[in-house]
PDB file of N, CA and C in Angstrom:
ATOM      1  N   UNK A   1      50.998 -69.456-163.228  1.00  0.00           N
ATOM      2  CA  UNK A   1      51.130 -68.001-163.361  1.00  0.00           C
ATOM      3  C   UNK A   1      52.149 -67.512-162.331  1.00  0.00           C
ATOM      4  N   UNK A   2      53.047 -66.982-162.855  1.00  0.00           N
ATOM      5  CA  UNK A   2      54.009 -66.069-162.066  1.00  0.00           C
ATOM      6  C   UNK A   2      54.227 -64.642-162.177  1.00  0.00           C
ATOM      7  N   UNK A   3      53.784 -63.906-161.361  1.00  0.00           N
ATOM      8  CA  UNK A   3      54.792 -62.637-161.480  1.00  0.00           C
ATOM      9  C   UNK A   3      55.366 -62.176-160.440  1.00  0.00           C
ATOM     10  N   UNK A   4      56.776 -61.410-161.395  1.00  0.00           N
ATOM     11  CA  UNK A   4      58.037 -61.269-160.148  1.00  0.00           C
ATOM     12  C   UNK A   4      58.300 -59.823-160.380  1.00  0.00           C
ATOM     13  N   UNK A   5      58.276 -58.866-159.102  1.00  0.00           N
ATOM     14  CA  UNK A   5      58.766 -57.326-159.609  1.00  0.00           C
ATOM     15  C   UNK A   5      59.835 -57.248-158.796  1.00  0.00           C
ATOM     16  N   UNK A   6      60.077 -55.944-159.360  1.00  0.00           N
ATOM     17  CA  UNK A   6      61.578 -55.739-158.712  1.00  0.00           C
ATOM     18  C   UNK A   6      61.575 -53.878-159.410  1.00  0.00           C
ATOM     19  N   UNK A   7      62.515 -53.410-159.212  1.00  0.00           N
ATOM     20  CA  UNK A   7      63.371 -52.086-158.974  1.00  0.00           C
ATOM     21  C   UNK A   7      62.848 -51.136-157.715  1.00  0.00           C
ATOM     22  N   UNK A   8      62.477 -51.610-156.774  1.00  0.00           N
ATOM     23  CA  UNK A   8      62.056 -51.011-155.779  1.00  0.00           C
ATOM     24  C   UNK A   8      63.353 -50.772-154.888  1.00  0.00           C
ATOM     25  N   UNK A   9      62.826 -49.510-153.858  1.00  0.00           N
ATOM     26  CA  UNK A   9      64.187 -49.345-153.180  1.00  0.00           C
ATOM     27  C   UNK A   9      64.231 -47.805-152.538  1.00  0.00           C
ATOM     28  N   UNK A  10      64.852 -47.316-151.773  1.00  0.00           N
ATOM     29  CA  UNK A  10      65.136 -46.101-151.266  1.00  0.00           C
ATOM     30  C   UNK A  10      65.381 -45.168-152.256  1.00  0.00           C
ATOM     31  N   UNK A  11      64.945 -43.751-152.301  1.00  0.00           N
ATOM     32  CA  UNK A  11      64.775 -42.696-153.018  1.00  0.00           C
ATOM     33  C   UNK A  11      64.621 -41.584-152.332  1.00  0.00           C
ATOM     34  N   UNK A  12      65.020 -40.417-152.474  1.00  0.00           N
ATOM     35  CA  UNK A  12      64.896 -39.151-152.111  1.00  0.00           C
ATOM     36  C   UNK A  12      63.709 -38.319-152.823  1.00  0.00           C
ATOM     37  N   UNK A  13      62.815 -37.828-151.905  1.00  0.00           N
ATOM     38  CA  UNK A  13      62.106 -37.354-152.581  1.00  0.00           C
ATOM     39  C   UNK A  13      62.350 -36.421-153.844  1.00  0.00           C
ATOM     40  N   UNK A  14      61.494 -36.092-155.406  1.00  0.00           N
ATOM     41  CA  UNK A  14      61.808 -35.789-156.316  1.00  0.00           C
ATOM     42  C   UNK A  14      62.488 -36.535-157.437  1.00  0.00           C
ATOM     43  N   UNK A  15      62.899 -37.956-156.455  1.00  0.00           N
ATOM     44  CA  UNK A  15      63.686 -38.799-157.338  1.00  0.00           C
ATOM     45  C   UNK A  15      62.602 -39.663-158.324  1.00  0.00           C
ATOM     46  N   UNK A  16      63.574 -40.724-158.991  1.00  0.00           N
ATOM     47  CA  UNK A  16      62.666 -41.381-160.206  1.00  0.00           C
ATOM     48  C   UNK A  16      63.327 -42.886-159.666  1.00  0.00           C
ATOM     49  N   UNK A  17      62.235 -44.078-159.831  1.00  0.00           N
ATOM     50  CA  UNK A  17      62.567 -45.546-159.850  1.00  0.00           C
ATOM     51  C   UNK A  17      61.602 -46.059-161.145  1.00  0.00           C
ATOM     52  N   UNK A  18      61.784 -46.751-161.622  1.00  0.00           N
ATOM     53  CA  UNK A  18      61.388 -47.450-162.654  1.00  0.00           C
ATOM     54  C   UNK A  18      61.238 -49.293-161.942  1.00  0.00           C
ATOM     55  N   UNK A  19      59.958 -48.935-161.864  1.00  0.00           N
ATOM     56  CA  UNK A  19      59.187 -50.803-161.606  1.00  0.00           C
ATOM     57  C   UNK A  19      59.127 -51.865-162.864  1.00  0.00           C
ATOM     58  N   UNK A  20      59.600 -53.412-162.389  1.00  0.00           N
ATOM     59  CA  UNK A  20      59.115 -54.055-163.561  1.00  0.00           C
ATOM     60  C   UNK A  20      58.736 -55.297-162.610  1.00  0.00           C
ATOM     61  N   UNK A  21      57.879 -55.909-163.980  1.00  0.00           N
ATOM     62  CA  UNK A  21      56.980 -56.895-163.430  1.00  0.00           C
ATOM     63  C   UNK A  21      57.116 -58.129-164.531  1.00  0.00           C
ATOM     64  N   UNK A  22      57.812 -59.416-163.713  1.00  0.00           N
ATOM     65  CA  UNK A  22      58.641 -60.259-165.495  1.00  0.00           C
ATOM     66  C   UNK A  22      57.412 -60.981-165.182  1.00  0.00           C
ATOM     67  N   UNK A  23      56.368 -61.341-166.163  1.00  0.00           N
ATOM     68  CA  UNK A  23      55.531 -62.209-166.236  1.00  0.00           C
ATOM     69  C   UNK A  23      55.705 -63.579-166.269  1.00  0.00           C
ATOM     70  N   UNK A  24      55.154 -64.973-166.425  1.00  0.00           N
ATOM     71  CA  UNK A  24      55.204 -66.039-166.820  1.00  0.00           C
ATOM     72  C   UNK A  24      53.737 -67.039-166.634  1.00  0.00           C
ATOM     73  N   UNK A  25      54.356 -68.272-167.426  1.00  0.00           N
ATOM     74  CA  UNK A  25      53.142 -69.427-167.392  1.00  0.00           C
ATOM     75  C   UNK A  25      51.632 -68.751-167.649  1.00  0.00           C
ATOM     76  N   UNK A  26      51.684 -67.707-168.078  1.00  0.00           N
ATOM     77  CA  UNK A  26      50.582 -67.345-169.223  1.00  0.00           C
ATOM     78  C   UNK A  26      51.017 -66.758-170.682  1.00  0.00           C
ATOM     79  N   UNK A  27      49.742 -66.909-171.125  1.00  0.00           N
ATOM     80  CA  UNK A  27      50.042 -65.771-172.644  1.00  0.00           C
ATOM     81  C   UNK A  27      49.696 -64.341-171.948  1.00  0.00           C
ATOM     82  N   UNK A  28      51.005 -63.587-171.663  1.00  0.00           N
ATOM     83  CA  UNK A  28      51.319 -62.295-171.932  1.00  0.00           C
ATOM     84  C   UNK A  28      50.548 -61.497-172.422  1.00  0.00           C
ATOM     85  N   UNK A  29      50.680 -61.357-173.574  1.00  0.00           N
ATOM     86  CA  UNK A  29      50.103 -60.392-174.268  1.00  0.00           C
ATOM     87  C   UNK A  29      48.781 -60.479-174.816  1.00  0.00           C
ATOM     88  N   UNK A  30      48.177 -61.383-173.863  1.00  0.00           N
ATOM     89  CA  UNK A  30      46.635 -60.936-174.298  1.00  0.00           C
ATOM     90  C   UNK A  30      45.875 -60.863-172.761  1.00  0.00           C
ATOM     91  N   UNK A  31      46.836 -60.170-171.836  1.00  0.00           N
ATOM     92  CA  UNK A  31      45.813 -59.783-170.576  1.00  0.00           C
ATOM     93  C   UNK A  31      46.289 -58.315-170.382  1.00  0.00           C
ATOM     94  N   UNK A  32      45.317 -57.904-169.705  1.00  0.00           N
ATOM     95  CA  UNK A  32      45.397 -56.344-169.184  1.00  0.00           C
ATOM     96  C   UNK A  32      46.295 -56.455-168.103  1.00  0.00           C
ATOM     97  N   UNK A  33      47.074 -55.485-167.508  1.00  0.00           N
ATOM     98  CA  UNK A  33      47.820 -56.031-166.171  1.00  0.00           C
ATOM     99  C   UNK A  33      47.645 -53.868-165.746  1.00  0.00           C
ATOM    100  N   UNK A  34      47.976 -54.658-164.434  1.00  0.00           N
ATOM    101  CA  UNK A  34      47.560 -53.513-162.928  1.00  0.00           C
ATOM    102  C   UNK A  34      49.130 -53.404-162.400  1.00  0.00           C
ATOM    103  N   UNK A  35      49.451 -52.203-162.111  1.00  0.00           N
ATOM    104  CA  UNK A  35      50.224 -52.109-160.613  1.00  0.00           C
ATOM    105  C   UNK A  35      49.108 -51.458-159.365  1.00  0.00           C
ATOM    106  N   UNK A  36      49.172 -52.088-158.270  1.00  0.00           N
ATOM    107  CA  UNK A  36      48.810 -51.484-157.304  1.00  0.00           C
ATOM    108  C   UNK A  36      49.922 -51.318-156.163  1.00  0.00           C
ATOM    109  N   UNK A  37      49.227 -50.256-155.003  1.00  0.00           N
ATOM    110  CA  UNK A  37      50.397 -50.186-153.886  1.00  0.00           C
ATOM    111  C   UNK A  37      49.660 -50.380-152.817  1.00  0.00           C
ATOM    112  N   UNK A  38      50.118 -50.479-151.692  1.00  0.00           N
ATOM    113  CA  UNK A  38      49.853 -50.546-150.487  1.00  0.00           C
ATOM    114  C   UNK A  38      51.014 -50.483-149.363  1.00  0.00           C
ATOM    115  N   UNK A  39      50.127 -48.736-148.818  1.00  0.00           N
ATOM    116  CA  UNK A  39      51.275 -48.199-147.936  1.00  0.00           C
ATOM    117  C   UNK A  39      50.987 -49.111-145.997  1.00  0.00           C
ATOM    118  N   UNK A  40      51.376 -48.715-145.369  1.00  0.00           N
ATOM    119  CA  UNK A  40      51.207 -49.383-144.235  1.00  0.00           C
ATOM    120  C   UNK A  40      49.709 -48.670-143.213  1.00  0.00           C
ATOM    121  N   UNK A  41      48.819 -49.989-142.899  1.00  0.00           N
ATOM    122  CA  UNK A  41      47.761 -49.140-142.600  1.00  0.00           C
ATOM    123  C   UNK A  41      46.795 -48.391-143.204  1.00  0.00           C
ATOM    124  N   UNK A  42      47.161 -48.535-145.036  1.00  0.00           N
ATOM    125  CA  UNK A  42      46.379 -48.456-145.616  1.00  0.00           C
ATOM    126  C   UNK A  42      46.076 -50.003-146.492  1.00  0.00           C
ATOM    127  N   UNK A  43      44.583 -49.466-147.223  1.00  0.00           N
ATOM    128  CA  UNK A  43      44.220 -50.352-148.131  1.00  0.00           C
ATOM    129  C   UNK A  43      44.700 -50.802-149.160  1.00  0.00           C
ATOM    130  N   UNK A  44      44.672 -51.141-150.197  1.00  0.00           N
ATOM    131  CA  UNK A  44      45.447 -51.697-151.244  1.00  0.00           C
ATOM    132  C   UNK A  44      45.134 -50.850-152.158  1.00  0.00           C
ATOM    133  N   UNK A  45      45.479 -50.026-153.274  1.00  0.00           N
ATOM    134  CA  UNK A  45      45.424 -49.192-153.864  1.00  0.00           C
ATOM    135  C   UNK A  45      45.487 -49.224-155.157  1.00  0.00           C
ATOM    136  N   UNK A  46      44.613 -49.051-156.365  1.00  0.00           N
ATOM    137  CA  UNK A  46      45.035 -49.203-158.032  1.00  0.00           C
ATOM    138  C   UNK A  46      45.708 -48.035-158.232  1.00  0.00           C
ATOM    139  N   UNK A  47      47.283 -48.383-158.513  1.00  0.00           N
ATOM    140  CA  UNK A  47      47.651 -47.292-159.090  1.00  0.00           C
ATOM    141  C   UNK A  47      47.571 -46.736-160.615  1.00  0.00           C
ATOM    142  N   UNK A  48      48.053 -48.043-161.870  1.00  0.00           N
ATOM    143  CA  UNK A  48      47.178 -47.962-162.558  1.00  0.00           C
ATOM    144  C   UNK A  48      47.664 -49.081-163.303  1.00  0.00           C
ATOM    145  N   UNK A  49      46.782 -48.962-164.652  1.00  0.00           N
ATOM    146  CA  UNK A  49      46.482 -49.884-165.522  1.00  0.00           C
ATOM    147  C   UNK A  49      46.577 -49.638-167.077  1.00  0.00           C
ATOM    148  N   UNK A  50      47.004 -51.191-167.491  1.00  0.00           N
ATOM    149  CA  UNK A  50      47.416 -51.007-169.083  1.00  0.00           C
ATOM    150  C   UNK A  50      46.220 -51.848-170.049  1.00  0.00           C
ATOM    151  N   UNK A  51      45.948 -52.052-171.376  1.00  0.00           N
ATOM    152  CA  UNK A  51      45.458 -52.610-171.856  1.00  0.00           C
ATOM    153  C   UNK A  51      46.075 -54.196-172.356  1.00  0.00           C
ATOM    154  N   UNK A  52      46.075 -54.753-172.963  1.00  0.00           N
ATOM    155  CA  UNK A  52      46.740 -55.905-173.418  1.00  0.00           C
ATOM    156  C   UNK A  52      47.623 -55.542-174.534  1.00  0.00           C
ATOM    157  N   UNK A  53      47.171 -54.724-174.949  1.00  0.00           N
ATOM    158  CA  UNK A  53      47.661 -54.206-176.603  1.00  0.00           C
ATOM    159  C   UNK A  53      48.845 -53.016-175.930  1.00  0.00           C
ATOM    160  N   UNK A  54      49.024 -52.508-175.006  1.00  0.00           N
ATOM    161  CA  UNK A  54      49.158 -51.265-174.417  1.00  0.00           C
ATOM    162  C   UNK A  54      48.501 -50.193-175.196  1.00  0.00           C
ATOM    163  N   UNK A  55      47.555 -50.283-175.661  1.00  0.00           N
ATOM    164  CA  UNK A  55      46.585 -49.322-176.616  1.00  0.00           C
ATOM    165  C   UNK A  55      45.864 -48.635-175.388  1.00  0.00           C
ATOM    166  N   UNK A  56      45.777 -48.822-174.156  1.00  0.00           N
ATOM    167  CA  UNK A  56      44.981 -48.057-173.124  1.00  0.00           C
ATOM    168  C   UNK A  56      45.404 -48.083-172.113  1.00  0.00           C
ATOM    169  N   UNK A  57      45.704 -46.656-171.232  1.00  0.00           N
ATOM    170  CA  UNK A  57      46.390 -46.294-169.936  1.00  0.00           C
ATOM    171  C   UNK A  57      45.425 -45.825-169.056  1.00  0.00           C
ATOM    172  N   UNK A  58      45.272 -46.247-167.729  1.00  0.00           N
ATOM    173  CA  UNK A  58      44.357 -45.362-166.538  1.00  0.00           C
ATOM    174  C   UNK A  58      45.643 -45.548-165.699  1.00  0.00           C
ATOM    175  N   UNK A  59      45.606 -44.025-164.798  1.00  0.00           N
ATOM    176  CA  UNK A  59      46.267 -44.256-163.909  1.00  0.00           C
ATOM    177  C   UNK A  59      45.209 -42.954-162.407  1.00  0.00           C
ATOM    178  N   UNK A  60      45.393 -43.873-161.337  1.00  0.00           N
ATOM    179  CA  UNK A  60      45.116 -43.200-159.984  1.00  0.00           C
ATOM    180  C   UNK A  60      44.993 -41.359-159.992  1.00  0.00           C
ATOM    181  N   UNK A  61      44.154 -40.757-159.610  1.00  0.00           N
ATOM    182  CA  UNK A  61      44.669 -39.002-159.793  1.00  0.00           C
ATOM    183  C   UNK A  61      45.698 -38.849-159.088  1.00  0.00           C
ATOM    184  N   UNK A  62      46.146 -39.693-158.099  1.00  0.00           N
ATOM    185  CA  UNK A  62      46.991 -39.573-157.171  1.00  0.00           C
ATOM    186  C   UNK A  62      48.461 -39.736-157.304  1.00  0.00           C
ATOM    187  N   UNK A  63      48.581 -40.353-159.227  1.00  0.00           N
ATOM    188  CA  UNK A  63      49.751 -40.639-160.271  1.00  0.00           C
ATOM    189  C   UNK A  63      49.747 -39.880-160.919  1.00  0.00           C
ATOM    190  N   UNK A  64      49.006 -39.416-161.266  1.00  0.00           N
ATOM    191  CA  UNK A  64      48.532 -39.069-162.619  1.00  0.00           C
ATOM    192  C   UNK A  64      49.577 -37.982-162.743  1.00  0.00           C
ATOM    193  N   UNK A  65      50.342 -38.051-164.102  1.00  0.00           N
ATOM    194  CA  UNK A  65      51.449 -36.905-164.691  1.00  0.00           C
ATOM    195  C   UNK A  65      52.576 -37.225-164.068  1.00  0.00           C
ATOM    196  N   UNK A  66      52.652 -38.137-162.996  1.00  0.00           N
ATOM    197  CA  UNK A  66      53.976 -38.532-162.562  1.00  0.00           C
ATOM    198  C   UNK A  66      54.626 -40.014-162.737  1.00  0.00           C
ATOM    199  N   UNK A  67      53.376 -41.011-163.230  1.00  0.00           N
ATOM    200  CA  UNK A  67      53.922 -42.411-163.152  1.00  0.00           C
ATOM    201  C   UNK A  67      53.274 -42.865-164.668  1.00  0.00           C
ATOM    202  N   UNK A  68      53.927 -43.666-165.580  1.00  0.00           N
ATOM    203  CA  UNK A  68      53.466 -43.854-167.005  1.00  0.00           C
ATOM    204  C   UNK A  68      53.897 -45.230-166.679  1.00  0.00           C
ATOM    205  N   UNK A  69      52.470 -45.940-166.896  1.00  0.00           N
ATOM    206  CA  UNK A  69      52.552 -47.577-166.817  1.00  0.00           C
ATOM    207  C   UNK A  69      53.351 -48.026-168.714  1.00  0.00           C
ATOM    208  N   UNK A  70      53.842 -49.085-168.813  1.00  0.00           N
ATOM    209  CA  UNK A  70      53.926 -49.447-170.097  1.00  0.00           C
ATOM    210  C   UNK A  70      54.373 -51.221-170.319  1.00  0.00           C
ATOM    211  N   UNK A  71      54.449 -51.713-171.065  1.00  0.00           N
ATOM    212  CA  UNK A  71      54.686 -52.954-171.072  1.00  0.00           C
ATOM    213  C   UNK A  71      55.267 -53.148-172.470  1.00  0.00           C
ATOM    214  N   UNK A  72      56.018 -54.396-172.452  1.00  0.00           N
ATOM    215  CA  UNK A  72      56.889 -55.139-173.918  1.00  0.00           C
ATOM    216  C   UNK A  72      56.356 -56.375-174.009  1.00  0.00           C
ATOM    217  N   UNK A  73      55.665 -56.470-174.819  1.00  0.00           N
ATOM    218  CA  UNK A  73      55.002 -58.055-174.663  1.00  0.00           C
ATOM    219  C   UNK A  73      56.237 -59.270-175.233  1.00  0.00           C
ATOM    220  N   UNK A  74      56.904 -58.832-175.607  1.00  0.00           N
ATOM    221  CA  UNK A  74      57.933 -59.779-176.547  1.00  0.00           C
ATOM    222  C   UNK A  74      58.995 -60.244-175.387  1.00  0.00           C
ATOM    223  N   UNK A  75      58.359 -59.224-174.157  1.00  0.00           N
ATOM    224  CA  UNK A  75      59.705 -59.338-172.916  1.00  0.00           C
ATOM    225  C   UNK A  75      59.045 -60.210-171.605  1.00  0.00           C
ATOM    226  N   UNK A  76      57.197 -59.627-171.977  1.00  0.00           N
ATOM    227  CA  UNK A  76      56.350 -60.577-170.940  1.00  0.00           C
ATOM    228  C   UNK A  76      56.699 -59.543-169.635  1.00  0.00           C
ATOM    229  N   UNK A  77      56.933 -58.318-170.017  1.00  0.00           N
ATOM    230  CA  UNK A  77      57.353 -57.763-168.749  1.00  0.00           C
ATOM    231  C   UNK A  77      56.336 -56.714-168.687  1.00  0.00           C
ATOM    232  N   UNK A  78      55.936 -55.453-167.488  1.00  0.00           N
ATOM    233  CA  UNK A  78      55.301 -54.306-167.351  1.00  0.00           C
ATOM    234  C   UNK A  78      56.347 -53.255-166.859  1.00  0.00           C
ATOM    235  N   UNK A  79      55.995 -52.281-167.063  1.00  0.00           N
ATOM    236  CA  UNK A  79      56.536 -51.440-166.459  1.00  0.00           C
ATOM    237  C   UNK A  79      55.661 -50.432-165.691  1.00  0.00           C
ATOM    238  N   UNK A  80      56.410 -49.730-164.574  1.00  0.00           N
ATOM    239  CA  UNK A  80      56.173 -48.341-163.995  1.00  0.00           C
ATOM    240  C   UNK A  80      56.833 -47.662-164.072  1.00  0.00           C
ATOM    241  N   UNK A  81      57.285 -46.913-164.651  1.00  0.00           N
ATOM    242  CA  UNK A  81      58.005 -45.324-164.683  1.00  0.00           C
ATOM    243  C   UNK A  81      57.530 -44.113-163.747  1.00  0.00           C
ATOM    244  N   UNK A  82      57.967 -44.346-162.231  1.00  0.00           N
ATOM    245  CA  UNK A  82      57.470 -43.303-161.311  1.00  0.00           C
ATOM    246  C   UNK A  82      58.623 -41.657-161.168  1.00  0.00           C
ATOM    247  N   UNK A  83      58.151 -40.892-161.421  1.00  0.00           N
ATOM    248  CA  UNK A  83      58.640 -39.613-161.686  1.00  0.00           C
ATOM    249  C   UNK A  83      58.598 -38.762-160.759  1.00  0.00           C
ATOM    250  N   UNK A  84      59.275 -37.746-159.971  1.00  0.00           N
ATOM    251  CA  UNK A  84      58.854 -36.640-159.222  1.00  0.00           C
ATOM    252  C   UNK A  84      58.201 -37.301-157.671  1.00  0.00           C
ATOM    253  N   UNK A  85      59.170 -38.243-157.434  1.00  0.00           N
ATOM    254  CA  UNK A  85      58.174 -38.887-155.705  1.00  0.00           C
ATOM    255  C   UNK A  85      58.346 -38.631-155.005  1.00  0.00           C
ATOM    256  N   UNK A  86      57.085 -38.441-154.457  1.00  0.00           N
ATOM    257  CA  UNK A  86      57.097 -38.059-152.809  1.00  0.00           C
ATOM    258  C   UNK A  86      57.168 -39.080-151.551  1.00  0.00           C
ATOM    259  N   UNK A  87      56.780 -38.187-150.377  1.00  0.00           N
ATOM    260  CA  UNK A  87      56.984 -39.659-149.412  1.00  0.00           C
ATOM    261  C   UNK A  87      55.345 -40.174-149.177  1.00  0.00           C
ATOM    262  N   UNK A  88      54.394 -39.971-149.892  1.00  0.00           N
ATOM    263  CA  UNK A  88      53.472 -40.336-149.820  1.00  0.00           C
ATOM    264  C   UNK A  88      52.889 -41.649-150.903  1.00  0.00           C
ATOM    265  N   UNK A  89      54.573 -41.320-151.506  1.00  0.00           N
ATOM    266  CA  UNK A  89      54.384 -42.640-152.482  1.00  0.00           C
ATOM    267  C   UNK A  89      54.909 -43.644-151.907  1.00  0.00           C
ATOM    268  N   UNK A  90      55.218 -43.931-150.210  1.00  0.00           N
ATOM    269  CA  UNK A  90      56.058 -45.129-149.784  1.00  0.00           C
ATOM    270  C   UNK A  90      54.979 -45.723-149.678  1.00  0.00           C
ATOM    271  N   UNK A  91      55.269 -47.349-149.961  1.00  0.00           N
ATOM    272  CA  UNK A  91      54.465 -48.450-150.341  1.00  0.00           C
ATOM    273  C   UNK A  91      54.572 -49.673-150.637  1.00  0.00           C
ATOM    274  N   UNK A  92      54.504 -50.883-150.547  1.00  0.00           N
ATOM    275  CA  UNK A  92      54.943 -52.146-151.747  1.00  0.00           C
ATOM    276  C   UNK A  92      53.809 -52.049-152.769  1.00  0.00           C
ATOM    277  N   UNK A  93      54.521 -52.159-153.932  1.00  0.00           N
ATOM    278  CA  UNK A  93      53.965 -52.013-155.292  1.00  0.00           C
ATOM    279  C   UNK A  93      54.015 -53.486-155.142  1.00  0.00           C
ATOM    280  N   UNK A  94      52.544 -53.899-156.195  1.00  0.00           N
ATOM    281  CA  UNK A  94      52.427 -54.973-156.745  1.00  0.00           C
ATOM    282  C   UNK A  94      52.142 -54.864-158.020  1.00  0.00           C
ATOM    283  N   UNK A  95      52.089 -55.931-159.028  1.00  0.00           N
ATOM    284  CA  UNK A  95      51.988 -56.194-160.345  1.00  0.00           C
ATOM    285  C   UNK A  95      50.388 -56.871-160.132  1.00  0.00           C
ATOM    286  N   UNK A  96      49.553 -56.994-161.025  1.00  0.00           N
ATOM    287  CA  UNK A  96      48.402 -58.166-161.035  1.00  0.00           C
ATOM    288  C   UNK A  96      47.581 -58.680-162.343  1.00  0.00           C
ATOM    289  N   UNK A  97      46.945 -59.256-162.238  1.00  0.00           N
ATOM    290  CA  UNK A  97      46.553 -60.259-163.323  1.00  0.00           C
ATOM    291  C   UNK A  97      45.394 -60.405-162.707  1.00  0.00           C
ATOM    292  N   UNK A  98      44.120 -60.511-164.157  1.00  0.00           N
ATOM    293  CA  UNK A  98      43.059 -61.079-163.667  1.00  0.00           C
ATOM    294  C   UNK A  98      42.952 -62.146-163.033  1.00  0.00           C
ATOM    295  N   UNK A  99      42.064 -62.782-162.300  1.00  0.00           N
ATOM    296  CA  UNK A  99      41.741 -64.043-161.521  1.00  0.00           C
ATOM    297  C   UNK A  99      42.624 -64.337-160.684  1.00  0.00           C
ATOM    298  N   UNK A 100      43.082 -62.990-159.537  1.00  0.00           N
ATOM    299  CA  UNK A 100      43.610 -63.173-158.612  1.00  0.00           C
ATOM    300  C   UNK A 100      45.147 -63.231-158.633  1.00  0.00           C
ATOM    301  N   UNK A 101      45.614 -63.167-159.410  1.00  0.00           N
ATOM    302  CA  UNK A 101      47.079 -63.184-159.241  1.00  0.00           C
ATOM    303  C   UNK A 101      47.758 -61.885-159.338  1.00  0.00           C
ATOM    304  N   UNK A 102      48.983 -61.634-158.501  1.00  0.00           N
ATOM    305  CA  UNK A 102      49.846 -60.969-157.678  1.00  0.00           C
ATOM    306  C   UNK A 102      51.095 -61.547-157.774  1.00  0.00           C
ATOM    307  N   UNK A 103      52.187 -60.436-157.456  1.00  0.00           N
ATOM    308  CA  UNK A 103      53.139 -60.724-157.215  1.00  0.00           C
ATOM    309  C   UNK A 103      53.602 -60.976-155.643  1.00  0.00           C
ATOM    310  N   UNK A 104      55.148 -60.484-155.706  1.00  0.00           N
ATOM    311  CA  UNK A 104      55.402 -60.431-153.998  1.00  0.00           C
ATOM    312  C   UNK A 104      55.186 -59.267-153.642  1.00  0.00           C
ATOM    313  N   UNK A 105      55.498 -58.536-154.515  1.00  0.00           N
ATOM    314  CA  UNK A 105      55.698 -56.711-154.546  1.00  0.00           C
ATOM    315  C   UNK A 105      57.006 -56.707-154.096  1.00  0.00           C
ATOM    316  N   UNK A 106      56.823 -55.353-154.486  1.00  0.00           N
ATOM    317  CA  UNK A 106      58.264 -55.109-154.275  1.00  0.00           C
ATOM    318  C   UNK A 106      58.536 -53.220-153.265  1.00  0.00           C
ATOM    319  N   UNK A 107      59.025 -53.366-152.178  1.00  0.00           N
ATOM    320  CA  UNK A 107      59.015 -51.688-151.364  1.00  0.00           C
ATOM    321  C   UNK A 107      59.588 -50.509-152.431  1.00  0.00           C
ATOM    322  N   UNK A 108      58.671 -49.513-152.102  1.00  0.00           N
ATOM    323  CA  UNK A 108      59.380 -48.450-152.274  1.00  0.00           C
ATOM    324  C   UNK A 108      59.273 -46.963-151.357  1.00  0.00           C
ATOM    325  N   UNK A 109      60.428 -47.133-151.325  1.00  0.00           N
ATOM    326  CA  UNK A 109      60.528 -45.400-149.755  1.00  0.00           C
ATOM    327  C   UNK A 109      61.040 -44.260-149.966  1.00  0.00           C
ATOM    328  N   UNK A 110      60.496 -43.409-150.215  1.00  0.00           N
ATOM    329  CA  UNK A 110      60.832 -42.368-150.714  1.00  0.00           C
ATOM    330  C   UNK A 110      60.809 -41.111-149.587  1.00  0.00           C
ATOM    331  N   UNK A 111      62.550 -41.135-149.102  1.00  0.00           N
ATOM    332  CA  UNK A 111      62.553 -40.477-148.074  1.00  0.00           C
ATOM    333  C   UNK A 111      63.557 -39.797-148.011  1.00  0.00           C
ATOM    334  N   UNK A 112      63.934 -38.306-147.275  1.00  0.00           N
ATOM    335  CA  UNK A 112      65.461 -37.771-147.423  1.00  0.00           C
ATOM    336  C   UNK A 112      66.214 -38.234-146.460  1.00  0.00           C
TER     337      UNK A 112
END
């Protein structure tokens, strides 16, 4: 099992980054997958979550209306679409998979 994210990076607050998460060495499209974050000094955080089908979205209240999880199973990839950020969204995002698996994460700083 691998996963690798990436589009993380410096942002001005109000700005938009778009997260992805390239899956591998499983079947894809029949697991649920997570982004979580974790800012410094804090805990690890669910930001949110997709279904396998992408037929079902939860996301954090703390996202909610600003970040739309989604995934392409044909690509094995996830997405985050983060919208309108603040600096309370600085963090490394991770990707995850049941039974423990994680990515590296990937930073994101959202600062003027």
């Amino acid at each position: 099992v691998q996963l690798v994210e990436s589009g993380g990076g410096l942002v001005q607050p109000g700005g938009s980054l778009r997260l992805c998460c390239a899956a591998s060495g499983f079947p894809f499209s029949s697991y649920d997958m997570r982004w979580y974050r974790q800012a410094p000094g804090k805990e690890r955080e669910e930001v949110a979550y997709i279904h396998y089908a992408g037929s079902i979205t939860k996301y954090a209240d703390s996202v909610k209306g600003r970040f739309t999880i989604s995934r392409d199973n044909a690509k094995n990839t996830v997405y985050l679409q983060m919208n309108s950020l603040k600096p309370e969204d600085t963090a490394v995002y991770y990707c995850a998979r049941r039974g423990g698996y994680w990515g590296q994460g990937t930073q994101v700083t959202v600062s003027s």
